[in-house]
PDB file of N, CA and C in Angstrom:
ATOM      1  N   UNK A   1      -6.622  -3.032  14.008  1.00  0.00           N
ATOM      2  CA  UNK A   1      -7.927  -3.067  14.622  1.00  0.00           C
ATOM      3  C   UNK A   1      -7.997  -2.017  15.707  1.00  0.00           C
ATOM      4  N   UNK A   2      -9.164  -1.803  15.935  1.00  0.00           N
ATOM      5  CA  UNK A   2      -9.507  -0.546  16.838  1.00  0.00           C
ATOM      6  C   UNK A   2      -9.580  -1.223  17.973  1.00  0.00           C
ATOM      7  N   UNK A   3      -9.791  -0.397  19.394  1.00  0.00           N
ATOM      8  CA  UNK A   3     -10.309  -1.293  20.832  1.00  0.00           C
ATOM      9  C   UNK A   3     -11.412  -1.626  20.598  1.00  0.00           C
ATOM     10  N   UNK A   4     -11.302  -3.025  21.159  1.00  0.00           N
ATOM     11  CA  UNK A   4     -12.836  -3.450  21.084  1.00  0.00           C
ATOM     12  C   UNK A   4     -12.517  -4.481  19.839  1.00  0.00           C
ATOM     13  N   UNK A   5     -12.541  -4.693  19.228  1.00  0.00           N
ATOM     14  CA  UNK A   5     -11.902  -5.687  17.909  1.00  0.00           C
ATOM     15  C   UNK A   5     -12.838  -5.501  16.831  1.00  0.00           C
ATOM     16  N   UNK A   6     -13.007  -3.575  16.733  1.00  0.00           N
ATOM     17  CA  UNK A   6     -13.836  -3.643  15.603  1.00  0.00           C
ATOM     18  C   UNK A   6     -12.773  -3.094  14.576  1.00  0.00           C
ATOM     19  N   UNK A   7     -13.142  -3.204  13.529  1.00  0.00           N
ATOM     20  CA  UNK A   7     -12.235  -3.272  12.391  1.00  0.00           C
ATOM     21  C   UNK A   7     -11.627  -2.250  12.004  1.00  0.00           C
ATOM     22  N   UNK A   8     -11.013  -1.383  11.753  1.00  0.00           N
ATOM     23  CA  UNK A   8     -10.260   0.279  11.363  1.00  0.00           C
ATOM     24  C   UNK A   8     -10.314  -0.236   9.806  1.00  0.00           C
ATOM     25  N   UNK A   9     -11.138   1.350   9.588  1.00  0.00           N
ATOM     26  CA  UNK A   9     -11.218   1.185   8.329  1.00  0.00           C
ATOM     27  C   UNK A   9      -9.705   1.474   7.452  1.00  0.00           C
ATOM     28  N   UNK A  10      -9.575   0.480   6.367  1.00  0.00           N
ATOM     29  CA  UNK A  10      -8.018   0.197   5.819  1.00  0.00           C
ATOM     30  C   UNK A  10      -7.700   1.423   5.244  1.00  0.00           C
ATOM     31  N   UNK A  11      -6.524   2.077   5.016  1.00  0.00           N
ATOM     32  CA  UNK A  11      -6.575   3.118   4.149  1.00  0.00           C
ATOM     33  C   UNK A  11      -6.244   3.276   2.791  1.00  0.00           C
ATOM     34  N   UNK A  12      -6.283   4.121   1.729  1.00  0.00           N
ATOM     35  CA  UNK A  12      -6.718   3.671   0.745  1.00  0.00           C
ATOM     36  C   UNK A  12      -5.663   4.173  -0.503  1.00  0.00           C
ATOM     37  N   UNK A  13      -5.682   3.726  -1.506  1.00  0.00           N
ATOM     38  CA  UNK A  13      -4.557   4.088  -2.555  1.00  0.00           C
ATOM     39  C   UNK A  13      -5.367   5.257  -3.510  1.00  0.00           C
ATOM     40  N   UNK A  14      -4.490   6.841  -3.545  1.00  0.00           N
ATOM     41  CA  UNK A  14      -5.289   7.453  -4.861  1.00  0.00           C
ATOM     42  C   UNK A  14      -4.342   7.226  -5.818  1.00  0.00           C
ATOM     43  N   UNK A  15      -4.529   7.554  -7.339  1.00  0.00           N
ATOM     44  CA  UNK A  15      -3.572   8.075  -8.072  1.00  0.00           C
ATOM     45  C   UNK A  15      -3.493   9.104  -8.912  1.00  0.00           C
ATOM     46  N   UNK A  16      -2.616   9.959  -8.807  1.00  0.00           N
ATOM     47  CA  UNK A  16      -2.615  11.507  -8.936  1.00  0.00           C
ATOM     48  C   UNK A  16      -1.272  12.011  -9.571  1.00  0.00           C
ATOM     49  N   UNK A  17      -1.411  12.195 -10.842  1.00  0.00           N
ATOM     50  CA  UNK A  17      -0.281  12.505 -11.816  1.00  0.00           C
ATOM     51  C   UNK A  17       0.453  11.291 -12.423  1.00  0.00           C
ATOM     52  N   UNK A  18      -0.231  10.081 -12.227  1.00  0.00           N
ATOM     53  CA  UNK A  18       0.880   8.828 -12.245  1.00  0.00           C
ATOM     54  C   UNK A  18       1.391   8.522 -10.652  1.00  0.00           C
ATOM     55  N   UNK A  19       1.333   9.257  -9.810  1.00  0.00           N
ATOM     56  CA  UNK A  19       1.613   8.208  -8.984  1.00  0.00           C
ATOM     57  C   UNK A  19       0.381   7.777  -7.739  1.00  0.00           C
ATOM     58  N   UNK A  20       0.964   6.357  -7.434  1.00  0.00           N
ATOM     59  CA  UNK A  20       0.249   6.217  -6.237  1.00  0.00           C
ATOM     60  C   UNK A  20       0.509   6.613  -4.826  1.00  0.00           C
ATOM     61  N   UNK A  21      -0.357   7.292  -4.340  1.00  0.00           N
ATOM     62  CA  UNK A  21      -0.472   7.611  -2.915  1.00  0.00           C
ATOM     63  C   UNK A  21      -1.337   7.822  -1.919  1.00  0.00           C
ATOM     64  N   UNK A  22      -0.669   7.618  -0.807  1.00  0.00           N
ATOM     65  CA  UNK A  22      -2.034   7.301   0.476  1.00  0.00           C
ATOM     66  C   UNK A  22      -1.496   8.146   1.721  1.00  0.00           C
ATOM     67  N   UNK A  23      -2.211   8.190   2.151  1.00  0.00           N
ATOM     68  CA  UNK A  23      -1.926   8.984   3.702  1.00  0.00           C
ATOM     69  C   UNK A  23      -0.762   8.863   4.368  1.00  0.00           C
ATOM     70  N   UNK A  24       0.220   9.678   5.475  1.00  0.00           N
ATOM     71  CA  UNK A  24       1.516   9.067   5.619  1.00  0.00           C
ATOM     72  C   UNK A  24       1.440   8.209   7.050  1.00  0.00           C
ATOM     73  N   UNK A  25      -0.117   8.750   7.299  1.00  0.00           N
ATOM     74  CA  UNK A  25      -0.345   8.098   8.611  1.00  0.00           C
ATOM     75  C   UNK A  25      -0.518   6.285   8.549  1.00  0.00           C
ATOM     76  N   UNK A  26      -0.863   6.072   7.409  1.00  0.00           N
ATOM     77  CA  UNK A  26      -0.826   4.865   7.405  1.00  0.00           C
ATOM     78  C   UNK A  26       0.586   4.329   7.202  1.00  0.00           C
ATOM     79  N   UNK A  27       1.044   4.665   6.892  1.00  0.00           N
ATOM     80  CA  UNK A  27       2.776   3.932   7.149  1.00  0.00           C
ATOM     81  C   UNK A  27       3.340   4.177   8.169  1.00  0.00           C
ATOM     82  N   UNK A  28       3.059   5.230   9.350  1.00  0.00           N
ATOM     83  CA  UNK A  28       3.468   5.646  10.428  1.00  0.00           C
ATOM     84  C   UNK A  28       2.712   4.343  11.442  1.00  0.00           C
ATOM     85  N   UNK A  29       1.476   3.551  10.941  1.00  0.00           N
ATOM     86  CA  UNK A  29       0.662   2.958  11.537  1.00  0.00           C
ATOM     87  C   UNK A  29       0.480   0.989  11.337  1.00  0.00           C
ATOM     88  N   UNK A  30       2.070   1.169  10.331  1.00  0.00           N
ATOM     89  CA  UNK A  30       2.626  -0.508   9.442  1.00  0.00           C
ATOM     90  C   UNK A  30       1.738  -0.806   8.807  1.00  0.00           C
ATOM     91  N   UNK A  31       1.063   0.050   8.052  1.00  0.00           N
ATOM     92  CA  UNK A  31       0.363  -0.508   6.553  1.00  0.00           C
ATOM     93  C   UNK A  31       1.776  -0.275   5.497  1.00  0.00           C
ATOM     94  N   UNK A  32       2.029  -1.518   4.684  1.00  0.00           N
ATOM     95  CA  UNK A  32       2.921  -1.237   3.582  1.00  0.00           C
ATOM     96  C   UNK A  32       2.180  -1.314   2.211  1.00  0.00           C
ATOM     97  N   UNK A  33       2.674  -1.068   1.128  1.00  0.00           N
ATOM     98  CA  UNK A  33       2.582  -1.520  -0.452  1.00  0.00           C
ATOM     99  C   UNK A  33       2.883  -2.691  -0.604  1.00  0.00           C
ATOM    100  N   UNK A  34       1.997  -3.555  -1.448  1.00  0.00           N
ATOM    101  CA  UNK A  34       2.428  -4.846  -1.582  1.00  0.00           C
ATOM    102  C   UNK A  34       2.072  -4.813  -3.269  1.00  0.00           C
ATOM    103  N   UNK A  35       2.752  -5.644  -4.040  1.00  0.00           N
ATOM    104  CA  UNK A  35       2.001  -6.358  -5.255  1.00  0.00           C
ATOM    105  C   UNK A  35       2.302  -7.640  -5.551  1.00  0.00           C
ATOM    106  N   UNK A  36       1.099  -7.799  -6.551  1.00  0.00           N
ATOM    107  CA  UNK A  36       1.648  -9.334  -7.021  1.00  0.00           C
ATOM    108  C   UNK A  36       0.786  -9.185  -8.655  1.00  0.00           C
ATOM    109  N   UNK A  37       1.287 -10.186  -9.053  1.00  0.00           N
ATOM    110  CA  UNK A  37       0.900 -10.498 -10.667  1.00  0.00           C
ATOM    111  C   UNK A  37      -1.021 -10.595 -10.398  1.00  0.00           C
ATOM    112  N   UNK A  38      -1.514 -10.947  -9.757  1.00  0.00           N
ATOM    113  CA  UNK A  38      -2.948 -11.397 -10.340  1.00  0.00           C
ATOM    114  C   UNK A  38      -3.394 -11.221  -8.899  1.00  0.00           C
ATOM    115  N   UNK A  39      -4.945 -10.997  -8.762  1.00  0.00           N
ATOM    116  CA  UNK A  39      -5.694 -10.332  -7.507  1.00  0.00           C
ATOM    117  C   UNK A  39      -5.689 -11.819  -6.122  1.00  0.00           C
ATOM    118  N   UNK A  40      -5.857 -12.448  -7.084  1.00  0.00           N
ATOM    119  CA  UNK A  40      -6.014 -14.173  -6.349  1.00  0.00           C
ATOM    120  C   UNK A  40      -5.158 -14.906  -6.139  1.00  0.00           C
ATOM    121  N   UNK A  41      -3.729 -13.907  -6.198  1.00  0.00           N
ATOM    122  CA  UNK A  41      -2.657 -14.131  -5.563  1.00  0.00           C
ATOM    123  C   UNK A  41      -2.371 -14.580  -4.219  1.00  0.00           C
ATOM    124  N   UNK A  42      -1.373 -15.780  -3.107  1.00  0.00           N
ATOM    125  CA  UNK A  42      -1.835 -15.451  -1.782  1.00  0.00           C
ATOM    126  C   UNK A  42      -0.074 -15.397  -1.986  1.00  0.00           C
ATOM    127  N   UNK A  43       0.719 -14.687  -2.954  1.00  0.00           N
ATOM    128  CA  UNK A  43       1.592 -14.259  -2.510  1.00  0.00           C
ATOM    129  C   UNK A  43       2.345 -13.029  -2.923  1.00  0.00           C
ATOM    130  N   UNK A  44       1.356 -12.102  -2.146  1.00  0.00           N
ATOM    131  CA  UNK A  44       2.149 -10.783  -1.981  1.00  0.00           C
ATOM    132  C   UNK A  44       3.485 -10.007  -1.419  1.00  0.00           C
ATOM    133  N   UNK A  45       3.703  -9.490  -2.337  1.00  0.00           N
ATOM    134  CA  UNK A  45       5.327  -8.831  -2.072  1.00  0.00           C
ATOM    135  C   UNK A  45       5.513  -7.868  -1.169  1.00  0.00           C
ATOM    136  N   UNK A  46       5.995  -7.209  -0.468  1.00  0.00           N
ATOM    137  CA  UNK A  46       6.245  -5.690  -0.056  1.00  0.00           C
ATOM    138  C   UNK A  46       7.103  -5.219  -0.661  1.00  0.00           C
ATOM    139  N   UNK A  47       6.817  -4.063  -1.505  1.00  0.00           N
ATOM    140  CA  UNK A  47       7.790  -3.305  -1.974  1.00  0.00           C
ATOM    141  C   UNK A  47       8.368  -2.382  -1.139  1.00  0.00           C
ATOM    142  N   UNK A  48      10.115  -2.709  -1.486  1.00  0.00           N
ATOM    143  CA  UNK A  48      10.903  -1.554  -0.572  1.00  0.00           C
ATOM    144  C   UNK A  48      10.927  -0.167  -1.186  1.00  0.00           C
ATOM    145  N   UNK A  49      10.338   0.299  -2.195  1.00  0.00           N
ATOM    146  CA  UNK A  49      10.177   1.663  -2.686  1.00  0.00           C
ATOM    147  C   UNK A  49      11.246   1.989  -3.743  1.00  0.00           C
ATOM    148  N   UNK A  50      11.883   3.231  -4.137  1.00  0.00           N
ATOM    149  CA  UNK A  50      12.049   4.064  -3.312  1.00  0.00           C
ATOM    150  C   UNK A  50      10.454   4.749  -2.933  1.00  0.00           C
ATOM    151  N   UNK A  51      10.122   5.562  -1.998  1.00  0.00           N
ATOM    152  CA  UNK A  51       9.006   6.044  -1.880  1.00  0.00           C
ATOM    153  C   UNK A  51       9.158   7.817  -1.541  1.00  0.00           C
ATOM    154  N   UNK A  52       8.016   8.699  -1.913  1.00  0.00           N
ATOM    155  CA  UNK A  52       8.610  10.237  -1.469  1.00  0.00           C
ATOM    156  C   UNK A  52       7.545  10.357  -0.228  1.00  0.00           C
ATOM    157  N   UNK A  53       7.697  10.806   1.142  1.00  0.00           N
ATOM    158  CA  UNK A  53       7.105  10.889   1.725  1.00  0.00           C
ATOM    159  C   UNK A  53       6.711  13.031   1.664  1.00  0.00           C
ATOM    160  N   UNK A  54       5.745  13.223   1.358  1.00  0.00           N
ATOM    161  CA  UNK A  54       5.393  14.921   1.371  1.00  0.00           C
ATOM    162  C   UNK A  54       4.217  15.462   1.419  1.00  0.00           C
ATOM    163  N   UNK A  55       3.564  16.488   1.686  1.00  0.00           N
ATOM    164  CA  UNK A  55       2.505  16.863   1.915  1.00  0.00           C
ATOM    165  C   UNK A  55       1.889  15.821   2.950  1.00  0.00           C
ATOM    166  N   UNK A  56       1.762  15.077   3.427  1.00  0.00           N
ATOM    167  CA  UNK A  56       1.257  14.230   4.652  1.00  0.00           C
ATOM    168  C   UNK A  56       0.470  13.054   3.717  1.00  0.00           C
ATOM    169  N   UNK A  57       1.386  12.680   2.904  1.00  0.00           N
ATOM    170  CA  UNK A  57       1.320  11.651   1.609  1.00  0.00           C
ATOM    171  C   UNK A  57       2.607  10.864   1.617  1.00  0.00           C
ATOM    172  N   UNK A  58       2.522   9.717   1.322  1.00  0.00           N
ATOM    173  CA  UNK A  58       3.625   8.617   0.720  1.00  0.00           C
ATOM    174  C   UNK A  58       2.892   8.632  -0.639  1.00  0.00           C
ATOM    175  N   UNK A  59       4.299   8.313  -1.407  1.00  0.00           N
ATOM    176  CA  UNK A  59       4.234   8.702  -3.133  1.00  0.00           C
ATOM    177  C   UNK A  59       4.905   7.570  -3.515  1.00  0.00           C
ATOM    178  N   UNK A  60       4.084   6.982  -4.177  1.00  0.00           N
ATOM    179  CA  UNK A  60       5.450   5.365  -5.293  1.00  0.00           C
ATOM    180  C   UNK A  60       5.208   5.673  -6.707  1.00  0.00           C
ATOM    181  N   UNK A  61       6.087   5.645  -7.656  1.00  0.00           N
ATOM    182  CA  UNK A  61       6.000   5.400  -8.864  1.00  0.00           C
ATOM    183  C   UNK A  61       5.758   4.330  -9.291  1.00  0.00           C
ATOM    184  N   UNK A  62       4.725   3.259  -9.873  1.00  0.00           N
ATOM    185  CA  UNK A  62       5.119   2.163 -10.454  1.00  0.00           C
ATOM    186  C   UNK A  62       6.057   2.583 -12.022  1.00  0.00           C
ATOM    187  N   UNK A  63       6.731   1.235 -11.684  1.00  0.00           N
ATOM    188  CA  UNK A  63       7.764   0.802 -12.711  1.00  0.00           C
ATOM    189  C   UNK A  63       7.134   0.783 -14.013  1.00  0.00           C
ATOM    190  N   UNK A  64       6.722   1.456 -15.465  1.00  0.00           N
ATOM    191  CA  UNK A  64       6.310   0.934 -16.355  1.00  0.00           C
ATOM    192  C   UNK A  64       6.907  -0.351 -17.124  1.00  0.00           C
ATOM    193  N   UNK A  65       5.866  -1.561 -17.038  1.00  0.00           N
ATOM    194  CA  UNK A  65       6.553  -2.688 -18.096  1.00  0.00           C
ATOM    195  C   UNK A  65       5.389  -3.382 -19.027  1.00  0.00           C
ATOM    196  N   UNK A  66       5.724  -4.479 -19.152  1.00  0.00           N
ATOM    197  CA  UNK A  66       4.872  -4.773 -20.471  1.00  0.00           C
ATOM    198  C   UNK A  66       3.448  -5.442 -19.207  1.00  0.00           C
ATOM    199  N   UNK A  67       4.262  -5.768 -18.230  1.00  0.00           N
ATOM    200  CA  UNK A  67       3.133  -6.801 -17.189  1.00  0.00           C
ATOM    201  C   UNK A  67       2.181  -6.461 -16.635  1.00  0.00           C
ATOM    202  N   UNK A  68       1.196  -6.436 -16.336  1.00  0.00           N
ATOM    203  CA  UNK A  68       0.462  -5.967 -15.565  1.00  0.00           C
ATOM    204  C   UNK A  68       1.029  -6.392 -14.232  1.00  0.00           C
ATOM    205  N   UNK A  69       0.110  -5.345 -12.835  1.00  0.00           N
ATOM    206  CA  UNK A  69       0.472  -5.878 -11.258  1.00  0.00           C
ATOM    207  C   UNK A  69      -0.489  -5.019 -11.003  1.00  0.00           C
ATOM    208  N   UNK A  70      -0.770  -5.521  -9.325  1.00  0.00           N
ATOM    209  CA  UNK A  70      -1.800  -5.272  -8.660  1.00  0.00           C
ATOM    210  C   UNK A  70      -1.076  -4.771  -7.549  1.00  0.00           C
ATOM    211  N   UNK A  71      -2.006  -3.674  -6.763  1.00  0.00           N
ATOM    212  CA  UNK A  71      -1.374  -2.897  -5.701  1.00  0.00           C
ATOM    213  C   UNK A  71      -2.575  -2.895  -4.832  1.00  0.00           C
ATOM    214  N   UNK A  72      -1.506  -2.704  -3.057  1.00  0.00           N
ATOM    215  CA  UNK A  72      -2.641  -3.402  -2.175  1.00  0.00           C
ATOM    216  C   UNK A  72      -1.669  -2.602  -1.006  1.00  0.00           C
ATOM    217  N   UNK A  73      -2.281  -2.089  -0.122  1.00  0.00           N
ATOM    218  CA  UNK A  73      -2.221  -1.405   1.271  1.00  0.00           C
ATOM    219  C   UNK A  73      -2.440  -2.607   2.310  1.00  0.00           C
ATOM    220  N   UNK A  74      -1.389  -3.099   2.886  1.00  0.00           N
ATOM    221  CA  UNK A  74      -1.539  -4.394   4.008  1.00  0.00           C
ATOM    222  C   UNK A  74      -0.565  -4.253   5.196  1.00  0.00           C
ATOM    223  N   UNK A  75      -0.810  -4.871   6.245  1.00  0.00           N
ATOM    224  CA  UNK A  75      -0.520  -5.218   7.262  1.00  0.00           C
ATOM    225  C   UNK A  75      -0.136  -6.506   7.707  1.00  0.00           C
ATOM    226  N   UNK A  76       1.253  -6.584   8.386  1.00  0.00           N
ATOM    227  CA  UNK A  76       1.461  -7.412   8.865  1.00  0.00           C
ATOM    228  C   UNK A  76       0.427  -8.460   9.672  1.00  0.00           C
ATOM    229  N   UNK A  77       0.266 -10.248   9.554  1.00  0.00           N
ATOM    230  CA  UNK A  77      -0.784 -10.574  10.497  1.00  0.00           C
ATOM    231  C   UNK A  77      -0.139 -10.675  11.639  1.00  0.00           C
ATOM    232  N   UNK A  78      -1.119 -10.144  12.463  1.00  0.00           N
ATOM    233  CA  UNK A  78      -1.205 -10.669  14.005  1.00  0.00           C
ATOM    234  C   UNK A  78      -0.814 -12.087  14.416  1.00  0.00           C
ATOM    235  N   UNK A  79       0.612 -12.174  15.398  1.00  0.00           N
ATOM    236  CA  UNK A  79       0.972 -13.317  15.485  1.00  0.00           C
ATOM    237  C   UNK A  79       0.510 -14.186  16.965  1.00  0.00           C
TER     238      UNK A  79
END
């Protein structure tokens, strides 16, 4: 959240050649990768990567398998 407790806008996943990637500022800022099997999931994973950090980009490969998964840019909650 920004000062003031207005909301920072989240940042966002592209995908470009097969992989996914987002800004590196957002991981510099504790947004991680999370997935889970289905959107209406309330239990999301953090993936430990590996990840390529370059061009002022974080880079993940997903794993090809038979399953589908869902990918999500999150933050720790506020305790």
């Amino acid at each position: 959240e920004e000062t003031g407790g207005v909301g920072a806008d989240a940042p966002y996943i592209d995908v470009v050649d097969g992989l996914m990637e987002w800004p590196i500022l957002s991981d510099s800022t504790g947004w991680r990768l999370a997935e889970a099997a289905n959107l209406a999931s309330n239990d999301w994973n953090e993936i430990a990567g590996p990840f390529v950090f370059t061009n002022d980009v974080v880079q993940y490969g997903a794993s090809t398998t038979n399953s589908a998964g869902f990918y999500r840019l999150q933050r720790p909650a506020k305790k």
